[in-house]
Protein backbone atom coordinates (compact mmCIF):
# COMPACT_ATOMS: atom_id res chain seq x y z
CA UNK A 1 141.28 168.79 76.82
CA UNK A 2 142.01 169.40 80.52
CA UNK A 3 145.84 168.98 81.12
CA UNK A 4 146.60 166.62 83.38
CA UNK A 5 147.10 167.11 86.85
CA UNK A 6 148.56 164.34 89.51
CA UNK A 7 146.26 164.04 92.54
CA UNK A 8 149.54 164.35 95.22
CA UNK A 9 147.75 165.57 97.94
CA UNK A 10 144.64 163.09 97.76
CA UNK A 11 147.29 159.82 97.33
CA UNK A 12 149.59 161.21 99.97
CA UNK A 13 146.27 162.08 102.72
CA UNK A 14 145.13 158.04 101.99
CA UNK A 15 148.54 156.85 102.17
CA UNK A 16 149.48 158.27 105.11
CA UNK A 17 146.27 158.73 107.22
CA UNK A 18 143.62 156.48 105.89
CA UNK A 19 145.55 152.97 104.72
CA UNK A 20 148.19 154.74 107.49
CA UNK A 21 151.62 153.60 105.81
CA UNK A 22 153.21 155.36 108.92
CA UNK A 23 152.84 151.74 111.07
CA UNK A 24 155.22 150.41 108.46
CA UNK A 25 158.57 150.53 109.69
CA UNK A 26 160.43 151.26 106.17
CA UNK A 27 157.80 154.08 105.36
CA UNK A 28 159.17 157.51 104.97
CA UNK A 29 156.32 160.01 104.62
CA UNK A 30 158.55 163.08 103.49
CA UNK A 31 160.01 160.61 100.65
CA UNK A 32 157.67 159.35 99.71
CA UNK A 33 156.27 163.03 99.00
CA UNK A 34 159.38 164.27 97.11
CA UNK A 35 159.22 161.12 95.07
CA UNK A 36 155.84 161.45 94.41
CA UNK A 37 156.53 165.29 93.52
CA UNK A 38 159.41 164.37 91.05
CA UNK A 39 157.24 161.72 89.32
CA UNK A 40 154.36 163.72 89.17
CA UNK A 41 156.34 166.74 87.52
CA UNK A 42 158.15 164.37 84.59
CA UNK A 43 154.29 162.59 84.06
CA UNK A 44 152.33 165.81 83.76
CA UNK A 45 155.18 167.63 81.19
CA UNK A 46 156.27 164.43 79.42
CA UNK A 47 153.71 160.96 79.91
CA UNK A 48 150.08 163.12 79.68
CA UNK A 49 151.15 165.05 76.34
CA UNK A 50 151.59 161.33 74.78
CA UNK A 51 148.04 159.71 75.70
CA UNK A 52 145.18 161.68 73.16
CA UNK A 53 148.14 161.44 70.03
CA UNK A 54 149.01 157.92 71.10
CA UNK A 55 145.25 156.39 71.66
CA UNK A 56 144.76 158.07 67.99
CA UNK A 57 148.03 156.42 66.25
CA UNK A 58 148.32 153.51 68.03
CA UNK A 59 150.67 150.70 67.33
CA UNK A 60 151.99 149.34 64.25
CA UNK A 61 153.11 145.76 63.20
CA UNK A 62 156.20 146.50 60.72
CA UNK A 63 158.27 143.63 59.17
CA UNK A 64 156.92 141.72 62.52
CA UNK A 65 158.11 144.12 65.02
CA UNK A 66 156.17 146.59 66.92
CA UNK A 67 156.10 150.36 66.42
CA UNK A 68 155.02 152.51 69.27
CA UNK A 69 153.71 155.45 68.45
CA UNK A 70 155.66 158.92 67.99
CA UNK A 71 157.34 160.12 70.85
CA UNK A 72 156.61 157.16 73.24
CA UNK A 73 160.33 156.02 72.73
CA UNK A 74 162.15 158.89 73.81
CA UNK A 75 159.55 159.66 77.00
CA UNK A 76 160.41 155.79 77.73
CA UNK A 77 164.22 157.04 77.32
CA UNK A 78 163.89 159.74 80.08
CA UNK A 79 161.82 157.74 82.16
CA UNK A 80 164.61 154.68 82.34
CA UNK A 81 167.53 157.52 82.80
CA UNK A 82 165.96 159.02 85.46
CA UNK A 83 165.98 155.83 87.19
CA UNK A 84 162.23 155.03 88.07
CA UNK A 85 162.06 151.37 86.56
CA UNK A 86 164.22 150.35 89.59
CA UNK A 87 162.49 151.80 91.94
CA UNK A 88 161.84 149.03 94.09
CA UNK A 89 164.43 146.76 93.10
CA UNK A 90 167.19 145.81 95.97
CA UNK A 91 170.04 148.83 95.71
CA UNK A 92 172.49 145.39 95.01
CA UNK A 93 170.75 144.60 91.61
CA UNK A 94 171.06 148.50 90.47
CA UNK A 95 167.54 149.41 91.80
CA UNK A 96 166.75 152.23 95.25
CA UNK A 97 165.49 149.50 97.28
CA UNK A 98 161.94 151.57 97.90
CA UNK A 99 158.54 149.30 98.83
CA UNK A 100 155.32 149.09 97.07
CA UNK A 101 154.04 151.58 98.90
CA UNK A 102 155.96 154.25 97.22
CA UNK A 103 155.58 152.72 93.76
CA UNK A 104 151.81 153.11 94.41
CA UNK A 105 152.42 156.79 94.17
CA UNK A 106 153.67 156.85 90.96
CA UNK A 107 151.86 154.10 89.45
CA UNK A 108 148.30 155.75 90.03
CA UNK A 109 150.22 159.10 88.44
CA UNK A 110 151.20 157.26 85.68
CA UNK A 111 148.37 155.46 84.83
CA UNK A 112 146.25 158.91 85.00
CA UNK A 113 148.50 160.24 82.78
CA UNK A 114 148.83 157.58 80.11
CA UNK A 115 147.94 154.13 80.98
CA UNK A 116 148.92 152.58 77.75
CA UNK A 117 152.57 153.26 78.43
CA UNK A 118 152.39 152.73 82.37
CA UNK A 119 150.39 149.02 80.78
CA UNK A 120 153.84 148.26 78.70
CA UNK A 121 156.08 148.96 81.87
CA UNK A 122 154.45 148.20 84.34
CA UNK A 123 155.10 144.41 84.48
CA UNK A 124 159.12 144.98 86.18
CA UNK A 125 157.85 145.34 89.64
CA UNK A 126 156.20 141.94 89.16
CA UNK A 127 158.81 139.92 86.92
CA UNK A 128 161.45 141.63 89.71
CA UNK A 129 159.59 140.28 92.58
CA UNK A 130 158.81 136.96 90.83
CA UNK A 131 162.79 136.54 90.32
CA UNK A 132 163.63 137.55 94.06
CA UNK A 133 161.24 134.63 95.25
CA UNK A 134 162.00 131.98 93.06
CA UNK A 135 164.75 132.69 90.70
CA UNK A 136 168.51 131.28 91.25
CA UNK A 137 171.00 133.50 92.92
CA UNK A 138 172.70 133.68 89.02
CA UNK A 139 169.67 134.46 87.46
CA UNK A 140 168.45 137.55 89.59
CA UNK A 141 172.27 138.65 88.93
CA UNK A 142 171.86 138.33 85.08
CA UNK A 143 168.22 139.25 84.27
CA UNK A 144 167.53 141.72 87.12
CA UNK A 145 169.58 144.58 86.17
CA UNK A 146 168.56 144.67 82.89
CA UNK A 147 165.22 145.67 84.59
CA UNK A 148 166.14 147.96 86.69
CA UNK A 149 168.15 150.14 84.55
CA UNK A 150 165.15 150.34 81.84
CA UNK A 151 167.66 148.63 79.08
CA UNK A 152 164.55 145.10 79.24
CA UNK A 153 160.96 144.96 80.02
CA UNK A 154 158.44 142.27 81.13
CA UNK A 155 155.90 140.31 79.99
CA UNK A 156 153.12 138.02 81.66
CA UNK A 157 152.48 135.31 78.96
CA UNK A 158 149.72 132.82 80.38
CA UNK A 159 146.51 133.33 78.11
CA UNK A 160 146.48 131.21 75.51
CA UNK A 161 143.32 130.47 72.94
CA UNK A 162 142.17 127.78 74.39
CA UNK A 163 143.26 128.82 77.82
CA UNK A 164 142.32 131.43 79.78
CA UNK A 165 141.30 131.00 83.19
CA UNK A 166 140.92 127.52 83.08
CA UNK A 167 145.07 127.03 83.04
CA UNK A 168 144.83 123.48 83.32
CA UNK A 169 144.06 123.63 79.79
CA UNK A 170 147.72 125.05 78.56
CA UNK A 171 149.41 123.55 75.83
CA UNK A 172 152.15 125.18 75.67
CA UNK A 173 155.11 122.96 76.07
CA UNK A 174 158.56 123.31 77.97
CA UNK A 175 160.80 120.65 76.64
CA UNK A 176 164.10 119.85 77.94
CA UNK A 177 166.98 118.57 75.98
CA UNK A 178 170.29 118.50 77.92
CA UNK A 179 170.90 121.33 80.18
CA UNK A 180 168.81 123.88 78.01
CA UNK A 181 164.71 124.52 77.79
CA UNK A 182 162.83 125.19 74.66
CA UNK A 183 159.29 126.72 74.18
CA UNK A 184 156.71 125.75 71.84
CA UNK A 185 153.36 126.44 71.44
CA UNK A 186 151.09 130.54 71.00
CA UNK A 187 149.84 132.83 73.76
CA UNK A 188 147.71 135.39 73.32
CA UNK A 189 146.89 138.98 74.57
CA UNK A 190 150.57 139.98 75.82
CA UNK A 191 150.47 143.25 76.82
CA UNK A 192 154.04 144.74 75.56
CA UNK A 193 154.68 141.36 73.47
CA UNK A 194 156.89 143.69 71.68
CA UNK A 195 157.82 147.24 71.07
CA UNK A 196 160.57 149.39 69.57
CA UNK A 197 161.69 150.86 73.28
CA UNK A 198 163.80 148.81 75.66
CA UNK A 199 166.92 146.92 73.70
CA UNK A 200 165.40 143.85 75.38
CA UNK A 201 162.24 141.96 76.98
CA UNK A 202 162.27 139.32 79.43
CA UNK A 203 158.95 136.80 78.45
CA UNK A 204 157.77 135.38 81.94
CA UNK A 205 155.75 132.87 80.25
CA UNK A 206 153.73 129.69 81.79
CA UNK A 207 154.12 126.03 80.08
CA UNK A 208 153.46 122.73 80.21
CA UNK A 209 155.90 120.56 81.35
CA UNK A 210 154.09 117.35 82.49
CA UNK A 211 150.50 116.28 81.60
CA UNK A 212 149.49 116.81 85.06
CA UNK A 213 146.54 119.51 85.13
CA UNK A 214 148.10 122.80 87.04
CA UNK A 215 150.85 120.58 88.50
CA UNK A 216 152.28 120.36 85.57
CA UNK A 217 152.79 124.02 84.73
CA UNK A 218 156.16 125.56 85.45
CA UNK A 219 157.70 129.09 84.61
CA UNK A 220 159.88 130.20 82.48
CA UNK A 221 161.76 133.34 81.45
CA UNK A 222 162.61 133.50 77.87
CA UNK A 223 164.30 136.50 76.42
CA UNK A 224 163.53 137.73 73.26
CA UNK A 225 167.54 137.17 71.99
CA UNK A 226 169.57 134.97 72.75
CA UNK A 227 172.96 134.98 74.80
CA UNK A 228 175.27 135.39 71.05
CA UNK A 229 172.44 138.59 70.23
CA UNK A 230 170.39 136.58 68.03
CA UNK A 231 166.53 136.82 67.99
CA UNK A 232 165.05 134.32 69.88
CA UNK A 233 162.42 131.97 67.70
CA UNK A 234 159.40 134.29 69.51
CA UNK A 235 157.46 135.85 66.75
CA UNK A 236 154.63 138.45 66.94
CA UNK A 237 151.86 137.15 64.77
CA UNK A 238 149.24 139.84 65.14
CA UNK A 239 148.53 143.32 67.41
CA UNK A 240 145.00 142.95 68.86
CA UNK A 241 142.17 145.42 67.46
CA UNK A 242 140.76 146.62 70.58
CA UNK A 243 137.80 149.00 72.24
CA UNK A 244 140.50 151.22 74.42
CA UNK A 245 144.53 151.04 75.19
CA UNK A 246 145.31 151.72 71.58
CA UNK A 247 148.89 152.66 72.17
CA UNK A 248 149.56 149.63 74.16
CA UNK A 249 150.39 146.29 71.86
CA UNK A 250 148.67 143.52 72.83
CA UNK A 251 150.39 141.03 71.54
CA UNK A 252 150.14 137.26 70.01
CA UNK A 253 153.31 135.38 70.34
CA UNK A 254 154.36 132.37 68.70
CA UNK A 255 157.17 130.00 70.57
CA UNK A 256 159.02 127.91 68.20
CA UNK A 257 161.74 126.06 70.32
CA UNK A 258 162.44 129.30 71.82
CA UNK A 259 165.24 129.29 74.48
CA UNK A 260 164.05 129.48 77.47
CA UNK A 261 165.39 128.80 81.49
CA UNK A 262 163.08 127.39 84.46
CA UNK A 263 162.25 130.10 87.22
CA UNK A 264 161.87 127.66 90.43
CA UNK A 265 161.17 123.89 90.25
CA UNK A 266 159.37 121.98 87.33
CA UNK A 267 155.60 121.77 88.18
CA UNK A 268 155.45 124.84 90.75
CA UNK A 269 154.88 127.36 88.41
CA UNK A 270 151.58 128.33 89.21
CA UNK A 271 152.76 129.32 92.34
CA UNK A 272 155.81 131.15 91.02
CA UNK A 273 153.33 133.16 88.09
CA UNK A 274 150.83 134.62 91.59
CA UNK A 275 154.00 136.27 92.89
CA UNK A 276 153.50 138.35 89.15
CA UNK A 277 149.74 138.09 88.75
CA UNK A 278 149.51 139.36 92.57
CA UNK A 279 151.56 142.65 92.07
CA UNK A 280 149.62 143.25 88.61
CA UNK A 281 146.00 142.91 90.48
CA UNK A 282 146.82 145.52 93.14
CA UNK A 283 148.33 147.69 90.18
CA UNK A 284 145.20 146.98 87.74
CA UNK A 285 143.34 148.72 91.14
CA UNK A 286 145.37 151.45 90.99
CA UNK A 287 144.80 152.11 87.36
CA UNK A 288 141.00 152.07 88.42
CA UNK A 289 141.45 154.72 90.70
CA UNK A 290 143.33 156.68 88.46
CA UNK A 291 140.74 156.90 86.08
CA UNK A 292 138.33 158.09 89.10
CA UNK A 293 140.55 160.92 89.77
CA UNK A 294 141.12 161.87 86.15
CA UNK A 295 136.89 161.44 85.48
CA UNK A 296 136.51 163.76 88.63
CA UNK A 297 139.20 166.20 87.08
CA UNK A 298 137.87 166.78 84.24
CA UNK A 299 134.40 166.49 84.76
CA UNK A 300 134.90 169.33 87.84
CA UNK A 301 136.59 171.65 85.96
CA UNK A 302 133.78 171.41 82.96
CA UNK A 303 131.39 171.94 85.35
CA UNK A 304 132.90 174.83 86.91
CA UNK A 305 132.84 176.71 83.77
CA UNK A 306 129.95 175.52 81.54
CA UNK A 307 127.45 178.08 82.19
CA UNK A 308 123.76 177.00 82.15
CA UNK A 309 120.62 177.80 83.20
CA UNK A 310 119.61 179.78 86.23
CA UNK A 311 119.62 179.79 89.37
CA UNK A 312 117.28 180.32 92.75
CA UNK A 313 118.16 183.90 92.44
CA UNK A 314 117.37 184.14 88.58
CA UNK A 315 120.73 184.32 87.40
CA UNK A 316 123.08 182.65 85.23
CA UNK A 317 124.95 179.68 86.96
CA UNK A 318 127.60 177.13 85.79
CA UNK A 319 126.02 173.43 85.77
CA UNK A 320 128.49 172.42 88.95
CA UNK A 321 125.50 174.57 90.84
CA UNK A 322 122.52 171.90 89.45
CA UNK A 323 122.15 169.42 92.03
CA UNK A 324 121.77 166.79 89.83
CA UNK A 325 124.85 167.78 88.33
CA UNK A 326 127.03 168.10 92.29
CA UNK A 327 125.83 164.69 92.81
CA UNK A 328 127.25 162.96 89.89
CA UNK A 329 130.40 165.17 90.61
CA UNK A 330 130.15 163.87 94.35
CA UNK A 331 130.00 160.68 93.52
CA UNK A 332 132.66 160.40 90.91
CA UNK A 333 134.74 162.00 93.91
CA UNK A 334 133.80 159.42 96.76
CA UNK A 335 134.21 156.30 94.03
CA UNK A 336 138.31 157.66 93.27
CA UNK A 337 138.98 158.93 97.28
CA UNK A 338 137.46 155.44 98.50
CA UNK A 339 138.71 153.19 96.05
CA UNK A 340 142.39 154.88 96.33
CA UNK A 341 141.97 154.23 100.13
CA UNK A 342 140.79 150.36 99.58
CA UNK A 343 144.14 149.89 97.53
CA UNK A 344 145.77 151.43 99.28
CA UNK A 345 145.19 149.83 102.62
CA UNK A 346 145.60 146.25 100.45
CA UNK A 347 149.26 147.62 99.89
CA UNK A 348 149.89 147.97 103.85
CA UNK A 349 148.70 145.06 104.72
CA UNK A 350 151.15 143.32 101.88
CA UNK A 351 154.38 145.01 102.97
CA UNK A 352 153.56 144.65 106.88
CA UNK A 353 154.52 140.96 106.02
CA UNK A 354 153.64 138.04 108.74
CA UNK A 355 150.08 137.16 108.68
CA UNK A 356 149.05 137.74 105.03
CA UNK A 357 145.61 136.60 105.53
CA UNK A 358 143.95 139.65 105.55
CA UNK A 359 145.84 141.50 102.33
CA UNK A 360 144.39 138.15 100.54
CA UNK A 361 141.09 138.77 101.50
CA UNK A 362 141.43 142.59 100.39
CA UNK A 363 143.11 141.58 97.36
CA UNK A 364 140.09 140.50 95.33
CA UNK A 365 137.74 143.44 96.80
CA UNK A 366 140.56 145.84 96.13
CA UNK A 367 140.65 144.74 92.16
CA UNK A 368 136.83 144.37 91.74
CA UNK A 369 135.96 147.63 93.35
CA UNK A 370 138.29 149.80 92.13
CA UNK A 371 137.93 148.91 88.71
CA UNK A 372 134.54 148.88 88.92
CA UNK A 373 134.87 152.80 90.64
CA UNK A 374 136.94 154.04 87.47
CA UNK A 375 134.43 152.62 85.10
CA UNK A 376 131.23 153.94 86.97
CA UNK A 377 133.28 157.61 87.33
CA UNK A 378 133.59 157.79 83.51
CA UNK A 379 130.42 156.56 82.95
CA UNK A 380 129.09 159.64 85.16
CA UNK A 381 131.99 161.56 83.94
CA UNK A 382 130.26 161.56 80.55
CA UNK A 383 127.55 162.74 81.80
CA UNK A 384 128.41 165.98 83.26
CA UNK A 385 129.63 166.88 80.26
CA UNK A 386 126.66 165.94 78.43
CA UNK A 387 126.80 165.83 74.28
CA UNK A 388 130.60 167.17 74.78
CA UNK A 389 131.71 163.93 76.89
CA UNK A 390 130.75 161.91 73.71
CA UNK A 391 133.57 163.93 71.64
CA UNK A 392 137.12 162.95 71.54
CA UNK A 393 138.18 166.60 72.48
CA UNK A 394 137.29 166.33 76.11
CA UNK A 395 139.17 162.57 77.03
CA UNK A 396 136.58 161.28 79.14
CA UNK A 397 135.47 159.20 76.07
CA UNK A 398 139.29 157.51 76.37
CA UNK A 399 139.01 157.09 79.81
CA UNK A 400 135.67 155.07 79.17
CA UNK A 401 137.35 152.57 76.64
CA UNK A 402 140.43 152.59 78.71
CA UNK A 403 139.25 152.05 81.68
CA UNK A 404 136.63 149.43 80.64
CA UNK A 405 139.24 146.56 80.15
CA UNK A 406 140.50 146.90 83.79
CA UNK A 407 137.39 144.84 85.25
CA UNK A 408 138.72 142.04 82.49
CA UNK A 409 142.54 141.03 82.79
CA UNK A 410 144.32 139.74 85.42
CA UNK A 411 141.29 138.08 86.49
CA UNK A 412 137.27 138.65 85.28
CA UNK A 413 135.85 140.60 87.98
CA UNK A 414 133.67 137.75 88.68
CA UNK A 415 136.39 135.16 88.98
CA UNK A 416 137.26 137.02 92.25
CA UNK A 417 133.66 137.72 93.60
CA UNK A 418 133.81 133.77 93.30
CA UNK A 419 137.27 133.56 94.95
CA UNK A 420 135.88 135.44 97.72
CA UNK A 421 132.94 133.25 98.74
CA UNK A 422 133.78 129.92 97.48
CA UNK A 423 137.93 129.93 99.07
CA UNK A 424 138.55 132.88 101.35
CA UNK A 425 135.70 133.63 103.07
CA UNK A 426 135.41 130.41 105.58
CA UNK A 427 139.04 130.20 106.21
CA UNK A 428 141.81 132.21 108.35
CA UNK A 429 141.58 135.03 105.44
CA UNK A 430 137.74 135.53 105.97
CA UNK A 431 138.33 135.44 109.82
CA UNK A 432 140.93 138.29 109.55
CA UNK A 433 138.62 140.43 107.41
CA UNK A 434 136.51 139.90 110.26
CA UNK A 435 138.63 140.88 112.82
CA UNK A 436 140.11 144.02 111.12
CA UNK A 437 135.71 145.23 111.11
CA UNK A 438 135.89 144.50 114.71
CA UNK A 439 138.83 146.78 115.34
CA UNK A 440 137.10 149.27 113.02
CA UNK A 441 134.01 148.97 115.21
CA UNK A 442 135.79 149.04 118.49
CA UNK A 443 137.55 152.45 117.45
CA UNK A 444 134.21 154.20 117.09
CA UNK A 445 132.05 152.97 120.32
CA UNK A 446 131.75 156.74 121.13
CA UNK A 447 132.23 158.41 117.80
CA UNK A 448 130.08 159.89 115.30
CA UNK A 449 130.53 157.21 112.65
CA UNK A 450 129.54 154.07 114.52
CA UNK A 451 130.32 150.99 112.15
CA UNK A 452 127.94 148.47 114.44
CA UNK A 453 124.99 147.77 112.13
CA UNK A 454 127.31 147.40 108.67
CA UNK A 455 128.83 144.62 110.54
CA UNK A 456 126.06 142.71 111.65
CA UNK A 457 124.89 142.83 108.51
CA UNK A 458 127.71 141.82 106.33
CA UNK A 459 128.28 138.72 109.72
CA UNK A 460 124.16 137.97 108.61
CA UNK A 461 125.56 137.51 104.86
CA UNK A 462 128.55 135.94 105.67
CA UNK A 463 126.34 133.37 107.63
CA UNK A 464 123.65 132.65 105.11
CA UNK A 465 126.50 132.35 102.42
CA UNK A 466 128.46 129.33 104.93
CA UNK A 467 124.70 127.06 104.96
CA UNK A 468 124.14 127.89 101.15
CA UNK A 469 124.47 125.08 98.93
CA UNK A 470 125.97 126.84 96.18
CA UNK A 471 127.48 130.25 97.54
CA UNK A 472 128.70 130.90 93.84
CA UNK A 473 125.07 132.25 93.65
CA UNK A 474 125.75 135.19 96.02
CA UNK A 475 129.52 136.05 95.13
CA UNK A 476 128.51 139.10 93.67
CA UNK A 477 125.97 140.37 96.01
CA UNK A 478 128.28 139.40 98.92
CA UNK A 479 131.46 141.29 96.81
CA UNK A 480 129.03 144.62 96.55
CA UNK A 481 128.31 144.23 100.87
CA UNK A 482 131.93 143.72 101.77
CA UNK A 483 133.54 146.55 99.69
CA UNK A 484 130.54 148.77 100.89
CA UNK A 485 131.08 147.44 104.62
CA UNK A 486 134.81 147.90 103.96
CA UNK A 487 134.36 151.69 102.57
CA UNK A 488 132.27 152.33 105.25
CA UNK A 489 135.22 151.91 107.41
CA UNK A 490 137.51 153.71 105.60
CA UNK A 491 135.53 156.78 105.04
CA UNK A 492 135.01 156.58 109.03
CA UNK A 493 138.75 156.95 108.98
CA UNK A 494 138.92 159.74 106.01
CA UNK A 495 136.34 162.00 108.28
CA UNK A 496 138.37 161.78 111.47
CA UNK A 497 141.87 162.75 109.37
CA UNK A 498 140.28 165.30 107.30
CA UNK A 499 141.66 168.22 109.39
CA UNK A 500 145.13 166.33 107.39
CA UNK A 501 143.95 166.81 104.12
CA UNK A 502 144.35 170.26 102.35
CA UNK A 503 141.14 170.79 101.71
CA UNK A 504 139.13 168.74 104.76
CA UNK A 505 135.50 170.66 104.40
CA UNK A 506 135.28 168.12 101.05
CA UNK A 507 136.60 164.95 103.07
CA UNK A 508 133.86 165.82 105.34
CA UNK A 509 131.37 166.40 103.55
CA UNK A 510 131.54 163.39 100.84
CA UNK A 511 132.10 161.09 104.36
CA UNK A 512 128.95 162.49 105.63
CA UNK A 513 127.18 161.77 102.45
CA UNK A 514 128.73 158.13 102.42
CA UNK A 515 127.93 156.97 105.93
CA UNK A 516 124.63 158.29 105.69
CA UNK A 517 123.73 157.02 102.60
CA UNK A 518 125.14 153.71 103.62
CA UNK A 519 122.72 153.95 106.86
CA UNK A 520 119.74 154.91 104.80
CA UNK A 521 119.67 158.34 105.94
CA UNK A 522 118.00 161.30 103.79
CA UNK A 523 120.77 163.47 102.83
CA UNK A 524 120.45 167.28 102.25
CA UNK A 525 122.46 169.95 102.03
């Protein structure tokens, strides 16, 4: 198997000059680099070695605790001491106070390297956030340090068997007796559940409080012991068998009057659980994109050195010299450089603050297309390699099963493509989307990568979709036009930075191919 190898220099060219981080006025482009460079370093020596051995061990269920498998502990240990759970936690609660910008870097590195362990930590960001906004002054001061040293991880518990993204149909019950909460009731498919790692976890979970639909949800945060260093009555009841992500536990939980303490006010916890769900959709992108670039990597350097066939000239030639075979490697390279860039660009427009309206309308085309890139780019990944990328030895057979689940949690791809038409598009979000293609458009009156037509026609969709009677019916038509209209824009940008990128002859070439494609131009060369 190839080692693996961060992709620095492509994160750091669409951070800086295609989402352009620089009009943010925390961002520091040369830290963000040495961070990135750090992270990179401890992922490649100590997180990649873990993946193959962990997808083939995977997790154990032991006298109803959770075993990781060999060696994840101690990389876990190094990765708390060196301080990067607290990354973006406030330098008062123990963290270094960086944005989500910078945790983008590493969280695409991690997730190329071994997304069943970035899967089990990644939740802190979230659960930190989700405390910041609505937890009590007392509570951040308790639970948040914990997190940011590495000593407790997070959870996300909202599925439950009977509810998934219908939540109005939770049963699981928040009961207050005195001054104290209690939990009761199962949830299902909680990634990190449990696991033999952190000293402690922090259970963000959603329950019913009232018998009000959604308004009677509220959140809670229930650790797994209790203030005396008891267990808390939280069992694990089963580790799911699944396709991909075997060294991450997903976990079924049983509440049995568990302890637990309100995050926010009774029946606003739908609200408070977004804050989480929000930061893991953006991250579920990410880990999208990272399995574009790791596809691409792999599949490249195959192709490089698999000699086969002949060429013009009669000789031998490696398969990267087929065109059939530089096409799929083209467009395994496009799907992880554009969806990066679509991500990416979601994250600035989060952390710029003030009007959110566009980063909600690029959250749901961020999460469907980028998962949908890392799929497609193992899919073709395969491919290049032919009868090898079926075998275990290579890893793109991994990627496929790992990557597969990302167009499934935190939100069905579909749920958003519905989102999209049925909520955002008529209202102020839709109208910012808008505005940001007019910008784009604007920008290039005189250019070589003129944006005109893709925005009349995605204006003619947008149209037809406002006098349809059911625009469910077109979500995922009208999904596939905006995040093509959208990429258009952003490979626009990529070819007029590429003299910023290290290697700018492929930026411009893969742009070329893009925009003319999109234009239905014949493409040669």
């Amino acid at each position: 198997m190839k080692p693996f190898s961060a992709p620095l220099d492509d994160i750091l060219f669409s951070l800086n000059h295609v989402a352009r981080a620089g009009s943010l006025p925390h961002w520091d482009g040369d830290l963000a680099c040495e961070v990135g460079k750090h992270f990179a370093a401890f992922a490649e020596e100590q997180l990649a070695p873990l993946n193959e051995p962990g997808d083939r061990l995977g997790c154990r269920l032991e006298g109803g605790r959770v075993r990781m498998p060999e060696g994840f502990a101690e990389a876990y240990k190094a990765y708390a001491e060196q301080g990067w759970p607290g990354l973006t936690v406030p330098e008062q609660l123990g963290g270094q106070g960086l944005d989500g910008t910078v945790l983008a870097v590493t969280s695409e590195i991690f997730s190329g390297a071994n997304h069943s362990l970035q899967m089990v930590t990644g939740l802190v960001p979230g659960a930190v956030s989700t405390l910041l906004s609505f937890g009590t002054a007392e509570q951040q001061a308790r639970f948040i340090p914990s997190l940011a040293s590495g000593e407790a991880l997070a959870t996300m518990c909202l599925t439950e068997p009977e509810a998934g993204s219908d939540l109005a149909r939770i049963r699981c019950k928040g009961v207050l007796s005195g001054d104290c909460w209690s939990l009761t009731g199962e949830k299902i498919f909680i990634s990190g559940g449990d696991q033999d790692m952190s000293d402690k976890i922090h259970h963000l979970v959603l329950a019913r409080t009232s018998e009000e639909g959604v308004k009677g949800l509220s959140l809670f945060i229930s650790p797994c012991t209790r203030a005396d260093g008891s267990r808390n009555a939280i069992s694990v009841t089963r580790i799911e068998e699944k396709m991909g992500l075997h060294a991450s536990p997903t976990c079924q939980l049983a509440f049995d009057g568990a302890e637990a303490e309100l995050i926010g006010e009774a029946g606003a916890g739908l609200r408070a659980m977004f804050t989480l769900m929000n930061h893991a959709r953006v991250d579920v992108a990410l880990q999208g994109v990272a399995h574009a670039a790791r596809a691409f990597d792999i599949a490249r350097g195959y192709a490089g050195e698999r000699v086969q066939g002949r060429g013009p000239d009669g000789k031998p030639v490696t398969i990267d010299r087929h065109a059939d075979v530089r096409r799929m490697l083209d467009e395994i390279d496009a799907l992880a450089l554009g969806g990066r860039a679509v991500a990416h660009l979601t994250l600035v427009a989060i952390e710029a603050g003030g009007d959110q309206d566009l980063a909600e309308f690029l959250k749901p085309v961020a999460k469907v297309f980028c998962t949908e890139a890392g799929m497609r780019a193992a899919e073709l990944g395969m491919q290049v390699l032919g009868g090898y990328g079926y075998l275990r030895e290579y890893g793109l057979e991994q990627i496929y099963r790992d990557a597969r689940i990302t167009a499934i949690y935190e939100g069905a791809n579909g749920i958003h493509e519905k989102a999209l038409v049925t909520r955002l598009l008529s209202g102020p979000a839709g109208r910012a989307f808008e505005s940001f293609l007019v910008e784009e458009c604007a920008a290039r009156q005189s250019g070589a990568y003129k944006l005109d037509e893709a925005l009349e026609t995605w204006r003619g969709a947008r149209d037809r979709i406002a006098e349809s009677a059911d625009p469910a019916l077109w979500a995922h038509d009208f999904m596939s036009l905006t995040a093509a209209t959208l990429v258009s824009c952003l490979w626009a940008r990529m070819a007029e930075a590429a003299d910023r990128h290290p290697d700018p002859r492929r930026i411009r070439r893969l742009a070329d191919r893009a925009l003319a494609l999109r234009d239905g131009q014949a493409v040669f060369g």
